[in-house]
N, C-alpha and C. Protein backbone atom coordinates (compact mmCIF):
# COMPACT_ATOMS: atom_id res chain seq x y z
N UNK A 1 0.83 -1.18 0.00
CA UNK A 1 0.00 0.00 0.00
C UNK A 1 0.88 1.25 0.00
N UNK A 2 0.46 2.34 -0.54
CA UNK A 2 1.23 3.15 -0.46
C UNK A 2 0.93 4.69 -0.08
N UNK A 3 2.30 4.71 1.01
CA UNK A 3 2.23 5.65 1.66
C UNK A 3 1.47 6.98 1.39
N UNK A 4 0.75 7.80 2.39
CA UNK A 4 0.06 8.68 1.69
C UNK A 4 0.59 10.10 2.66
N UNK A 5 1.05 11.22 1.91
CA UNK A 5 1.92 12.36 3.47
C UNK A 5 0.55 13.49 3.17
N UNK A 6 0.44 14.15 4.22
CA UNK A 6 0.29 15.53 3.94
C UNK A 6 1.10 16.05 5.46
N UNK A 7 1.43 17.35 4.86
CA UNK A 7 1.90 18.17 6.19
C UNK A 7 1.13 19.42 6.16
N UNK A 8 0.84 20.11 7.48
CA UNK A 8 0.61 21.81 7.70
C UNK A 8 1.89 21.53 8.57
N UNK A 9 2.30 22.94 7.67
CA UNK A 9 3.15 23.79 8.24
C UNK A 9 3.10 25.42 8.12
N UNK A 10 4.04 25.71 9.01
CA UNK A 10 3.96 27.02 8.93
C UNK A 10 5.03 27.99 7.76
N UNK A 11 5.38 28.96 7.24
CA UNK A 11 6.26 29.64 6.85
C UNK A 11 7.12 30.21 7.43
N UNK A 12 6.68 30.85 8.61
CA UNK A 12 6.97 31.66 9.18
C UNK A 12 6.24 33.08 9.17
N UNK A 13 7.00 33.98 10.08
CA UNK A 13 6.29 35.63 9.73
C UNK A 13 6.37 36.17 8.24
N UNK A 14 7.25 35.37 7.26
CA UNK A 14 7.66 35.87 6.12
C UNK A 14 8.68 36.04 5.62
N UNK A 15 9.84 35.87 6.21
CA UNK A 15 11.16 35.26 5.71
C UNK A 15 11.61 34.44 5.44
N UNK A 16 11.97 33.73 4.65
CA UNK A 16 12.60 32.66 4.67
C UNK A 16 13.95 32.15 5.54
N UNK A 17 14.31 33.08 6.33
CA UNK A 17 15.21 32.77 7.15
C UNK A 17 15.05 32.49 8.53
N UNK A 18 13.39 32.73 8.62
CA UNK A 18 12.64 32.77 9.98
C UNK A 18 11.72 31.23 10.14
N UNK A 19 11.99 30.40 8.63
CA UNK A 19 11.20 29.17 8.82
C UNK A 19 12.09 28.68 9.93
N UNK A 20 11.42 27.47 10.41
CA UNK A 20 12.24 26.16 10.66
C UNK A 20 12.80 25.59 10.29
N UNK A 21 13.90 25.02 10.42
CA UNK A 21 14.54 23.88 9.49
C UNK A 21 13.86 22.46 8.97
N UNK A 22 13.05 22.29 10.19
CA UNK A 22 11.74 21.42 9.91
C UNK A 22 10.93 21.94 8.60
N UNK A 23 10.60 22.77 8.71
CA UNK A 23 9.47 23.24 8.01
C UNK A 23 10.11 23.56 6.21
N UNK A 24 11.50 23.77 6.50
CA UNK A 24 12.45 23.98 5.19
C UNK A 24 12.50 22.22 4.73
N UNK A 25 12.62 21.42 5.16
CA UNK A 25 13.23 20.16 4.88
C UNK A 25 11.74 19.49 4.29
N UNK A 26 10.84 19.75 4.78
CA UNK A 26 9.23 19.18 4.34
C UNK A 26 8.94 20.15 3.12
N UNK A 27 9.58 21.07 2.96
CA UNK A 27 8.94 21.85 1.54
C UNK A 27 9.94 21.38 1.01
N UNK A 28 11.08 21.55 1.15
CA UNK A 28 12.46 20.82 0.11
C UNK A 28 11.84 19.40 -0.80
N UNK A 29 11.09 18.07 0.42
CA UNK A 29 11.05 16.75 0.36
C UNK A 29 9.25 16.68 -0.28
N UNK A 30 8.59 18.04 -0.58
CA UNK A 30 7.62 17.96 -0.64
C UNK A 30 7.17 18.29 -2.71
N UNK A 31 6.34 17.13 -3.31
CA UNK A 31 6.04 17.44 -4.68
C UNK A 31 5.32 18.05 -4.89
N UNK A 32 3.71 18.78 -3.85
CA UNK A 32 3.07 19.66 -3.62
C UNK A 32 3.05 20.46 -2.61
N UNK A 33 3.01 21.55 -3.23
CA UNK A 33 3.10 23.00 -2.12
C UNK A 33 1.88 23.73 -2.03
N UNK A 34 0.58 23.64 -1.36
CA UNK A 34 -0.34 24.49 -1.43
C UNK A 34 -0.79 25.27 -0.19
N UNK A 35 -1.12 26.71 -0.51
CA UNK A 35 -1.58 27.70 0.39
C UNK A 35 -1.94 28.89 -0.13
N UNK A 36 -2.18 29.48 0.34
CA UNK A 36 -2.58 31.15 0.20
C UNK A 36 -1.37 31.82 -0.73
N UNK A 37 -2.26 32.47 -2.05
CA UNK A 37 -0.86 32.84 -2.92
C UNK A 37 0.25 33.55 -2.73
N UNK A 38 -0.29 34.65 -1.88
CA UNK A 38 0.54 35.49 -1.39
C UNK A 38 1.60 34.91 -0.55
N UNK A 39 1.39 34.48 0.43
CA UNK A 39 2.27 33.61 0.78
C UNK A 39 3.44 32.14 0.32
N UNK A 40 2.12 31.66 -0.27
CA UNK A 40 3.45 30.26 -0.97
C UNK A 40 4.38 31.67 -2.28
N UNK A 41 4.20 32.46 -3.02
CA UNK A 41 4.89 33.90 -3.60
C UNK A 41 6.20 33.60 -3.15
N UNK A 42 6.17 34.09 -1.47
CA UNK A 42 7.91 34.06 -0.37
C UNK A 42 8.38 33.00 -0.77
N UNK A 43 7.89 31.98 -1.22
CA UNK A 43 8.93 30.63 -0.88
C UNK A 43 9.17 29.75 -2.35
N UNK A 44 8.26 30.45 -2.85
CA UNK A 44 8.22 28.95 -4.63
C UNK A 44 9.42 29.30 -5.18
N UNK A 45 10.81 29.87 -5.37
CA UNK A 45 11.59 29.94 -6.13
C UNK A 45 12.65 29.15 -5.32
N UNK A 46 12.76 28.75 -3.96
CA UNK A 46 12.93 28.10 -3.15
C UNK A 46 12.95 26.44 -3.71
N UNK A 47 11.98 26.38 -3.93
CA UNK A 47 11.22 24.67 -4.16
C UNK A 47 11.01 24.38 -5.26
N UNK A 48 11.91 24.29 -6.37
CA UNK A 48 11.58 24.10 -7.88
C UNK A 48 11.38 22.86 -8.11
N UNK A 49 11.40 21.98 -6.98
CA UNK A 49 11.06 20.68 -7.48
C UNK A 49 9.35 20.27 -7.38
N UNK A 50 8.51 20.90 -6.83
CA UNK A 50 7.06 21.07 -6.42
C UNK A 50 6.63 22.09 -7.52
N UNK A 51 5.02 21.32 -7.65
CA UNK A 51 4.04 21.92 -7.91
C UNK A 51 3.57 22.83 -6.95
N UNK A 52 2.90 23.65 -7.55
CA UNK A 52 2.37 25.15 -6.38
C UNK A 52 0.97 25.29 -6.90
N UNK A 53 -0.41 24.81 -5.87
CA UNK A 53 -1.46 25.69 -6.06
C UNK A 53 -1.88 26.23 -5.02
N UNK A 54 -2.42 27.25 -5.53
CA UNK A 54 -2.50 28.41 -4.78
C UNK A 54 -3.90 28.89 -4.67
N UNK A 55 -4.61 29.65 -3.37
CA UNK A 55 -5.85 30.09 -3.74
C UNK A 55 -5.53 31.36 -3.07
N UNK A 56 -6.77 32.19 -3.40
CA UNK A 56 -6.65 33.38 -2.66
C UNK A 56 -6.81 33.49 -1.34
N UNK A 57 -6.85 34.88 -0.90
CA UNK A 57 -7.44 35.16 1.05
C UNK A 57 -9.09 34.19 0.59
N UNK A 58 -9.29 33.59 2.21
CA UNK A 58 -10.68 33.66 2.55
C UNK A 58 -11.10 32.33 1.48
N UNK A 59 -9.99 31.86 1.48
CA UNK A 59 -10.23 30.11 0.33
C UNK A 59 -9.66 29.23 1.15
N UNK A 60 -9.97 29.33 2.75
CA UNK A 60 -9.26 27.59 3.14
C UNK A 60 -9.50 26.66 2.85
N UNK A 61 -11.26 26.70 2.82
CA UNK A 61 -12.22 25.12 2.50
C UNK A 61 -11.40 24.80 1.26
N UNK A 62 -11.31 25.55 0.13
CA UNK A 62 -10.59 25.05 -1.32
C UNK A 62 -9.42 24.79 -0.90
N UNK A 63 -8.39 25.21 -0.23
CA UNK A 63 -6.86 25.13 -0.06
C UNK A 63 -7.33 23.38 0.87
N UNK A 64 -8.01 23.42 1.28
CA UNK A 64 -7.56 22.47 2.20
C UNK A 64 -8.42 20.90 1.64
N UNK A 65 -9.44 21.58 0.52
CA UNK A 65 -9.68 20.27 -0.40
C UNK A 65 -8.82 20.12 -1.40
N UNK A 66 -8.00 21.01 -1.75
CA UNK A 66 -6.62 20.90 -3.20
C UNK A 66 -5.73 19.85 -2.18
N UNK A 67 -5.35 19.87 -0.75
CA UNK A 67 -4.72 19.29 -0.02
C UNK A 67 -5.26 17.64 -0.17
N UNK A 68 -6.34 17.70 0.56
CA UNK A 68 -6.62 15.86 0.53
C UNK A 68 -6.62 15.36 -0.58
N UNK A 69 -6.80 16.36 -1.88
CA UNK A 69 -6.96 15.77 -2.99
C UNK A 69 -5.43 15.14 -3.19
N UNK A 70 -4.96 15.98 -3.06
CA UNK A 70 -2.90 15.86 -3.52
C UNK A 70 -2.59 14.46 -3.20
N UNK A 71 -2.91 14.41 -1.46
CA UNK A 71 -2.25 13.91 -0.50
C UNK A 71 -2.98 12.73 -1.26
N UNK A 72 -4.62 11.87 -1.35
CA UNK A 72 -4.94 10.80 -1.83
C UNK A 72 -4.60 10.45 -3.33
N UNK A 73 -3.74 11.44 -3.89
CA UNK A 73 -3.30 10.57 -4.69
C UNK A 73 -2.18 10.31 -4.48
N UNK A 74 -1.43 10.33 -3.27
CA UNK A 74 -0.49 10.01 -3.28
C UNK A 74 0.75 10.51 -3.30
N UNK A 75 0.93 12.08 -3.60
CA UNK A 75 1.51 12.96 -3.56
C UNK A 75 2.19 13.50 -2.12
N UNK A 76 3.20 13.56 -1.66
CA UNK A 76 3.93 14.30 -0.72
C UNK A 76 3.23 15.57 -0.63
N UNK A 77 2.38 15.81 -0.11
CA UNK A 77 1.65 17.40 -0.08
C UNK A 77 2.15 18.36 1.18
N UNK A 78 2.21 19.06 1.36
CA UNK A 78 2.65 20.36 2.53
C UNK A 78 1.45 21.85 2.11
């Protein structure tokens, strides 16, 4: 059977120097990156190995169904 990830994590306040190293190593190891555009913005040139979708402010229900979707197929999602 095969493994199925999702992670929440955080960014940080907005630096990339203010993530975690945790939180750097799961977007590094991760093939989907989804969140709020403005935000995943700070970090996608970072992670060229991931896909990025993105929704706007005030779209969690969608951000967080693009998520289970990722994650059941199988996808490393964050």
């Amino acid at each position: 059977m095969e493994e199925k990830k999702l992670y929440v994590i955080g960014i940080g306040p907005g630096a990339r120097e203010q993530m975690t190293v945790r939180a750097d190593r799961i977007l590094r190891e991760s093939q989907v990156i989804i969140g709020y555009t403005v935000y995943v913005d700070l970090v996608k040139e970072f992670y060229p190995q991931a896909e990025f979708l993105t929704t706007p402010m005030r779209q969690e229900k969608e951000r967080c169904r693009l998520c289970f979707e990722q994650a059941e197929q199988g996808r490393r999602t964050a």
